[in-house]
Protein backbone atom coordinates (compact mmCIF):
# COMPACT_ATOMS: atom_id res chain seq x y z
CA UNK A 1 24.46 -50.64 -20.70
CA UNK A 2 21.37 -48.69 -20.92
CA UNK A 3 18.49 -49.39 -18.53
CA UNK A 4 15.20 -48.21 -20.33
CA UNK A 5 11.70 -48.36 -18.72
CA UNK A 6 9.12 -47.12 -16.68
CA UNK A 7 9.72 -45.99 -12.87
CA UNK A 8 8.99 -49.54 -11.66
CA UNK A 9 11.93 -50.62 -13.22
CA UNK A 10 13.45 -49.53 -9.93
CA UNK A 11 13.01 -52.80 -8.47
CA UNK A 12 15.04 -54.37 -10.97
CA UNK A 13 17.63 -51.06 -11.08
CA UNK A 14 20.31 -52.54 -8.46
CA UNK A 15 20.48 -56.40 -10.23
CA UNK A 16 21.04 -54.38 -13.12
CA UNK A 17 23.91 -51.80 -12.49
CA UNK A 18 25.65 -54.98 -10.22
CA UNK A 19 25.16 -57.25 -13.51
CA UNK A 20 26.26 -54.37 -15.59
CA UNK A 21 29.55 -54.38 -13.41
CA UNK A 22 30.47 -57.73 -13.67
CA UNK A 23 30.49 -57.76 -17.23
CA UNK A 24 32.71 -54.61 -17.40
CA UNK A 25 30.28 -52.22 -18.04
CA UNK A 26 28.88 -48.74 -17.00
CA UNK A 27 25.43 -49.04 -16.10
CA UNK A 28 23.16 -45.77 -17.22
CA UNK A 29 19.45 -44.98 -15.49
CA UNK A 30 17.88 -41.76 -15.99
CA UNK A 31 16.76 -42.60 -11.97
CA UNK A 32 20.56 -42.79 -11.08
CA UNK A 33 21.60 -39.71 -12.61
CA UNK A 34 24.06 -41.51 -14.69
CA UNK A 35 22.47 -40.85 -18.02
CA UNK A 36 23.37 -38.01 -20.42
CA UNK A 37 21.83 -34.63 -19.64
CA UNK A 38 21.75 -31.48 -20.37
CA UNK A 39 21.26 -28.88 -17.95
CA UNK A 40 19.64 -25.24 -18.31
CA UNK A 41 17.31 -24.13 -19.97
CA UNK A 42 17.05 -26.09 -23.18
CA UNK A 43 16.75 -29.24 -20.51
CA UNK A 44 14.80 -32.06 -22.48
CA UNK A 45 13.94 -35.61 -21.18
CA UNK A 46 13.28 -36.61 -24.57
CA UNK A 47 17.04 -35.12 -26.37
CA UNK A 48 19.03 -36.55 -22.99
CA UNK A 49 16.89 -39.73 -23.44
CA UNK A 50 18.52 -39.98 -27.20
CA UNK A 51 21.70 -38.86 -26.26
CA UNK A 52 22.45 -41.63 -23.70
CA UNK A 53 20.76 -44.12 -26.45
CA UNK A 54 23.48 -42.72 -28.79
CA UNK A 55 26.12 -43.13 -26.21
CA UNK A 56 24.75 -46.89 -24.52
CA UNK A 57 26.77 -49.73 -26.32
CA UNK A 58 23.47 -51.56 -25.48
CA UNK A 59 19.91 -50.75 -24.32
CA UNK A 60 17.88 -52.92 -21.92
CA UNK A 61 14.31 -52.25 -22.16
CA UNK A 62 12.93 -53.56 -19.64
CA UNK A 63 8.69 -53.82 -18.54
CA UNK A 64 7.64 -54.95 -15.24
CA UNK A 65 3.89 -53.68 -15.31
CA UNK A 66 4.17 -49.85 -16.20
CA UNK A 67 3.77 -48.12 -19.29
CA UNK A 68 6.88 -45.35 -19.59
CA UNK A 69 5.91 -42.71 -22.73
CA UNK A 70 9.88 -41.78 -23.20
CA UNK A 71 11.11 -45.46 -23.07
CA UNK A 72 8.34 -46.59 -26.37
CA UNK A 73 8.35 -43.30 -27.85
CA UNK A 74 11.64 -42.06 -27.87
CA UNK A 75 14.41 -44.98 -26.73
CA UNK A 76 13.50 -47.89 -28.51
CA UNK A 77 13.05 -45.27 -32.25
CA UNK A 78 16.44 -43.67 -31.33
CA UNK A 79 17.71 -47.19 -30.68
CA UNK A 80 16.40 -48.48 -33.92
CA UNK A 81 17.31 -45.71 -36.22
CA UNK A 82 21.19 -45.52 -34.59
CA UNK A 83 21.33 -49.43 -35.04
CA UNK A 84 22.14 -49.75 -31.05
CA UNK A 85 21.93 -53.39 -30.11
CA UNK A 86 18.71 -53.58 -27.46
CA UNK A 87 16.97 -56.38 -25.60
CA UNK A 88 13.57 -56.27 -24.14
CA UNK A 89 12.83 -57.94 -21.19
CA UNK A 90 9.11 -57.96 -19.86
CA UNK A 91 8.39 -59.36 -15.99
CA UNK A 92 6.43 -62.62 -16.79
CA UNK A 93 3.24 -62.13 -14.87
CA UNK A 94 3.08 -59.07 -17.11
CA UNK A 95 3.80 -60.68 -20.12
CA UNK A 96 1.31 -63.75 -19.78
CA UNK A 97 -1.28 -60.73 -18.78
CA UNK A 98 -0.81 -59.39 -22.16
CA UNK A 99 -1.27 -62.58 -23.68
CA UNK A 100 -4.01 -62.90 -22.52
CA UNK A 101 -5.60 -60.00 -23.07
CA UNK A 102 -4.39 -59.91 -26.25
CA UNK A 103 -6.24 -63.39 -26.91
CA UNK A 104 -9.99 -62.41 -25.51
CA UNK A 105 -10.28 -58.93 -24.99
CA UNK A 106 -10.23 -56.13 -27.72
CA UNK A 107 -7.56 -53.55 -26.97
CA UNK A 108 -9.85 -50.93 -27.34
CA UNK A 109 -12.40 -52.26 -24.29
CA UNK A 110 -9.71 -52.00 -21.65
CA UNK A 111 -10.22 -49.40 -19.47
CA UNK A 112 -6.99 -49.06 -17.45
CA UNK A 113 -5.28 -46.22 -20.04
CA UNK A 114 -1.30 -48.01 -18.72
CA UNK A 115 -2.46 -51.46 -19.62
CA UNK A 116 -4.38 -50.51 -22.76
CA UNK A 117 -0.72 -48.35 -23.56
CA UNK A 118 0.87 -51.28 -22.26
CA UNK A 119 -0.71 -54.15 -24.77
CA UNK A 120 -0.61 -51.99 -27.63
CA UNK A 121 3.25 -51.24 -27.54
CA UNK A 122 3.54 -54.92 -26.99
CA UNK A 123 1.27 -56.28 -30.02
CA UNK A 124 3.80 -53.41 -32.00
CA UNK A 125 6.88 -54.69 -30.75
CA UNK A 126 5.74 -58.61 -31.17
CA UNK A 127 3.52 -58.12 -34.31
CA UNK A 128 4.26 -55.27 -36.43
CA UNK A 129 8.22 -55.05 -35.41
CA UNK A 130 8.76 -58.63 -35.33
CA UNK A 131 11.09 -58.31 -32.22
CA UNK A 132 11.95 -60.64 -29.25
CA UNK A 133 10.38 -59.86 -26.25
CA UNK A 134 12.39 -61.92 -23.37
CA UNK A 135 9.98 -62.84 -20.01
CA UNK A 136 11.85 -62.91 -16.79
CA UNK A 137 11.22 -63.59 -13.23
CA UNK A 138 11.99 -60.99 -10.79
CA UNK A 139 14.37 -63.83 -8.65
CA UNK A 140 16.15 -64.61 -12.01
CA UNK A 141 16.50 -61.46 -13.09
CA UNK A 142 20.23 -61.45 -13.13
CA UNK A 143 20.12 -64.70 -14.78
CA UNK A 144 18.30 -63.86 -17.73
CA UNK A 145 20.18 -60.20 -17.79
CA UNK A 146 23.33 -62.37 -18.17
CA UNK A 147 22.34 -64.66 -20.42
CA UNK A 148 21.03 -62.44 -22.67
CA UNK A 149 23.56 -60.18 -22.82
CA UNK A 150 26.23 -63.20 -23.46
CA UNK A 151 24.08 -63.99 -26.81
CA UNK A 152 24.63 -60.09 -27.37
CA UNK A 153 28.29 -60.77 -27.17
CA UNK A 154 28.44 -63.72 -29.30
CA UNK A 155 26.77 -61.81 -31.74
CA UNK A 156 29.09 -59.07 -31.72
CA UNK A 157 32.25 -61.62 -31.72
CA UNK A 158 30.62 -63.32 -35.02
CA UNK A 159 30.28 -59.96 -36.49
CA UNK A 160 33.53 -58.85 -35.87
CA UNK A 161 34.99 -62.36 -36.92
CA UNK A 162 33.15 -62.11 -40.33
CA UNK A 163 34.87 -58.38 -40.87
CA UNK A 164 38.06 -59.74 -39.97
CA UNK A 165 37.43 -62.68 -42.95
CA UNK A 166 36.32 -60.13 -45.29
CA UNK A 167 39.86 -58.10 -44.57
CA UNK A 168 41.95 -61.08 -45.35
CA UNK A 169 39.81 -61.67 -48.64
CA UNK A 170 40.90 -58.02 -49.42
């Protein structure tokens, strides 16, 4: 599993790799040095950012109140166009925030360049992506991790199941 955010996802970074363990996995975070790199003088943050996507059997996207450029720019496309299976979780103080603000304020009034960033990858995700954005609280963290992830997992056995009915058809 892929952890994919800002650097204040570091608060949620040891609940993650400890979930990421119990359910068999290898937990990758650009912060823990576990991710894909390359090193020398081609280095990129953007290429090692797609290469672990390529490599994650799933990416967590996770916001807590911080706007990361590499996470919306460059995870969540490579994670889209490679067809990895992703969740996005979003701290829910920071999601009812953007609710709001969404609601009564025009995007373009708010001053604070990481919120205004923040709100408009938000209304793209929600709105013009049509994707699930999952609000947690920082004490159930591991809950929600887990419990998302299982639905991840019955997807996958479902999709595997229906490939295994289409090979006995055949």
């Amino acid at each position: 599993l892929m952890l994919c955010g800002a650097s204040d996802t570091e608060g949620v970074a040891k609940t993650f790799e400890r979930v990421t363990r119990e359910l068999g996995g290898e937990a990758l975070w650009c912060r823990s040095g576990s991710i894909r790199y390359v090193k020398g003088p081609n280095a990129d943050w953007n290429l090692n950012s797609r290469r672990t996507v390529a490599s994650a059997d799933l990416c967590v996207f996770v916001i807590v109140r911080r706007y990361g450029e590499i996470t919306w720019g460059t995870e969540l496309s490579e994670a889209l166009s490679k067809g990895t299976p992703f969740l996005i979780l979003c701290l829910a103080q920071t999601y009812q925030q953007y609710v709001t603000l969404r609601r009564d304020v025009p995007v373009e009034s708010i001053a604070d360049d990481q919120l205004k960033n923040l709100v408009t990858t938000l209304m793209e995700i929600e709105s013009a992506r049509q994707l699930t954005v999952v609000p947690f609280d920082m004490d159930g963290f591991a809950e929600t991790l887990r419990g998302e992830c299982a639905k991840v997992f019955v997807d996958g056995l479902e999709a595997l199941s229906h490939r295994n009915e289409r090979g006995a058809l055949v």
